[in-house]
Structure formats: structure tokens, C-alpha cells
Protein backbone atom coordinates (compact mmCIF):
# COMPACT_ATOMS: atom_id res chain seq x y z
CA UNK A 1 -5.73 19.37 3.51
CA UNK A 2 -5.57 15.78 2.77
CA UNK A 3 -3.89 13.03 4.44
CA UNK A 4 -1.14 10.73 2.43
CA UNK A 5 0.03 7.85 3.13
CA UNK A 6 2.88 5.82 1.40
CA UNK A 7 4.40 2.52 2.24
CA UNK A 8 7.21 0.79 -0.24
CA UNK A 9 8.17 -2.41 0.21
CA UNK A 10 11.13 -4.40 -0.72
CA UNK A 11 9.77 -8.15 -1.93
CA UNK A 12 11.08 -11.54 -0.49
CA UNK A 13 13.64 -13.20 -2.42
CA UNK A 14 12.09 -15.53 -4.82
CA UNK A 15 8.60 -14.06 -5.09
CA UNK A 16 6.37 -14.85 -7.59
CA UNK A 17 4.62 -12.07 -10.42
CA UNK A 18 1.77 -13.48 -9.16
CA UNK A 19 2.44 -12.34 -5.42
CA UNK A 20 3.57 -9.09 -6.36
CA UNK A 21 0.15 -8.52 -8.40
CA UNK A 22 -1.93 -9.81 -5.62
CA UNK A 23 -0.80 -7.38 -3.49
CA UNK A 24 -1.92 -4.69 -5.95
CA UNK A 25 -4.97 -6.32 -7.02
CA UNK A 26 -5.79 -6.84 -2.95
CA UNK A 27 -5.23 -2.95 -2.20
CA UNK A 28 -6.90 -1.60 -5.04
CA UNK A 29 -9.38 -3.53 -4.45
CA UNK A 30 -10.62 -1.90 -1.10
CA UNK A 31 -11.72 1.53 -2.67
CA UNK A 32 -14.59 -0.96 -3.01
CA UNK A 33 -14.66 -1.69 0.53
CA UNK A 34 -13.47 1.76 2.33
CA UNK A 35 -15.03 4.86 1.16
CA UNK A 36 -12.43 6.68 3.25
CA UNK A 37 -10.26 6.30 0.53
CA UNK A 38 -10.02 9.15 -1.85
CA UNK A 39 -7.23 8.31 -4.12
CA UNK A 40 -4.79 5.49 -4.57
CA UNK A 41 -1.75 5.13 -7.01
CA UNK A 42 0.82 2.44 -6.54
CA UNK A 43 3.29 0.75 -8.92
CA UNK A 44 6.77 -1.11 -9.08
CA UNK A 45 10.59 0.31 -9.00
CA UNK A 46 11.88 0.61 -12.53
CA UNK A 47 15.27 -0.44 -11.32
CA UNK A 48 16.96 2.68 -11.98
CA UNK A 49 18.66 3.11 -8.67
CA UNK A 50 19.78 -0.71 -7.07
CA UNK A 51 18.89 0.96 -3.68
CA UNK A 52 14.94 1.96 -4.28
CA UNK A 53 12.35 -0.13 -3.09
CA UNK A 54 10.55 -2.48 -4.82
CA UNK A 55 7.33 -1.97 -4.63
CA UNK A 56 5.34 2.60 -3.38
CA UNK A 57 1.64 2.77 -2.74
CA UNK A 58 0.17 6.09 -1.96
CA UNK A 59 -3.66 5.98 -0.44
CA UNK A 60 -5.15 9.74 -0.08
CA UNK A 61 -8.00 10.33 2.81
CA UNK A 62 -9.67 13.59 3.78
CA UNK A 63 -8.53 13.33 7.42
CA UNK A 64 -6.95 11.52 10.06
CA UNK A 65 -9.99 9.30 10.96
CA UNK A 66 -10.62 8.82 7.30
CA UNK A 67 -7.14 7.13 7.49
CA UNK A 68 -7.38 5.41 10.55
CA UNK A 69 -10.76 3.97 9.48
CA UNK A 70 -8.62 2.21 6.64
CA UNK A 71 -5.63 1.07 8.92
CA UNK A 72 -8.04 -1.05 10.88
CA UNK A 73 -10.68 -1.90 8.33
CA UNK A 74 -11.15 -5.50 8.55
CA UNK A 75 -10.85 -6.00 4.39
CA UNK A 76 -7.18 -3.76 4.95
CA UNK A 77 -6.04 -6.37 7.40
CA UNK A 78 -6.64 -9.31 5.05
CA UNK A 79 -5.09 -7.65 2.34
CA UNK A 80 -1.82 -7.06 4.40
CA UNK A 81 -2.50 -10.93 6.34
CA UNK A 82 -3.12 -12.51 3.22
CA UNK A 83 -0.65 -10.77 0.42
CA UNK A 84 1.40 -8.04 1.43
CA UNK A 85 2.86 -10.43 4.68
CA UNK A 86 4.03 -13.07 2.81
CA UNK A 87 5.77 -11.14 -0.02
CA UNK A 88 7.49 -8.49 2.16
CA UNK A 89 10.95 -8.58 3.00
CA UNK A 90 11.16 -5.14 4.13
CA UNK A 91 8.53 -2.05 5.07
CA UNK A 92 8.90 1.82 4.73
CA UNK A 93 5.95 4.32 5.69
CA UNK A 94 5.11 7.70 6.16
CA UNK A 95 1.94 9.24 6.98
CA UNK A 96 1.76 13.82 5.84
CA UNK A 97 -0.35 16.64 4.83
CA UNK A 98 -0.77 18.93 2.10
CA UNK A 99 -2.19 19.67 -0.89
């Protein structure tokens, strides 16, 4: 079974296109870096629902070390030091099996 993990994020007031993008550019960048990483899909709210977050990434691994190997990858931490830091207001995440 594979291992999914999602984070949204709700952005800092004020934050610039080009913040939000970094953030995307940074994280899709690392299925360069991590070859834990099976998948990844990620993308903004529409703004149907005022409530929704801002901002869902899902990253797909084979396995609980696969995953763990990206949490603490050096090139993940720079991403989240670097872009996803200072444009986060708020985080949500949830790490599951399945299909």
C-alpha cells in the first residue's frame, strides 16, 4: 500500500504570486532530489467554499521510511525554511494508507 501525505496551508495576509509559486516550484522540485517520492500533485483553492485552505499538496511514498526519508531530507527542510515558512499563516496534515 502506499503512503500519502497531504498538508494545506492557508497563506499570510499580503503574500505575493511569487511566494505562493515558490513554494510549488521548491516542492516539486525535490522529486529531483528524493527518489522516495513516488508521486506529487498540489495546487491552489478555487475559492468555492470561503472556509477551504489555500493552498493541498499530496506527496505519495512506498512506505513509511520512504516518507520519513523526505520529512528530514536536507533539500525538504530548505524548501519549508526558505518558502513554505514565510508564506504560511496556517498548517493542516495528515499522513494514511491505501491504494
Amino acid at each position: 500500500m502506499m503512503l500519502h501525505h497531504v498538508i494545506m496551508l492557508r497563506w499570510v495576509e499580503g503574500v505575493t504570486d511569487e511566494a505562493k509559486q515558490a513554494v510549488v516550484d521548491g516542492l516539486m522540485g525535490l522529486r529531483e532530489e528524493i527518489d522516495t517520492i513516488r508521486a506529487m500533485r498540489m495546487g491552489f483553492d478555487l475559492g468555492i467554499r470561503a472556509d477551504n485552505f489555500d493552498f493541498a499538496s499530496l506527496i505519495e511514498f512506498d512506505d513509511e521510511a520512504g516518507y520519513l526519508t523526505f520529512r528530514d531530507h536536507p533539500a525538504h527542510q530548505k524548501v519549508i525554511v526558505e518558502h513554505i515558512r514565510p508564506a504560511m499563516a496556517e498548517r493542516a496534515g495528515v499522513v494514511f494508507t491505501g491504494p
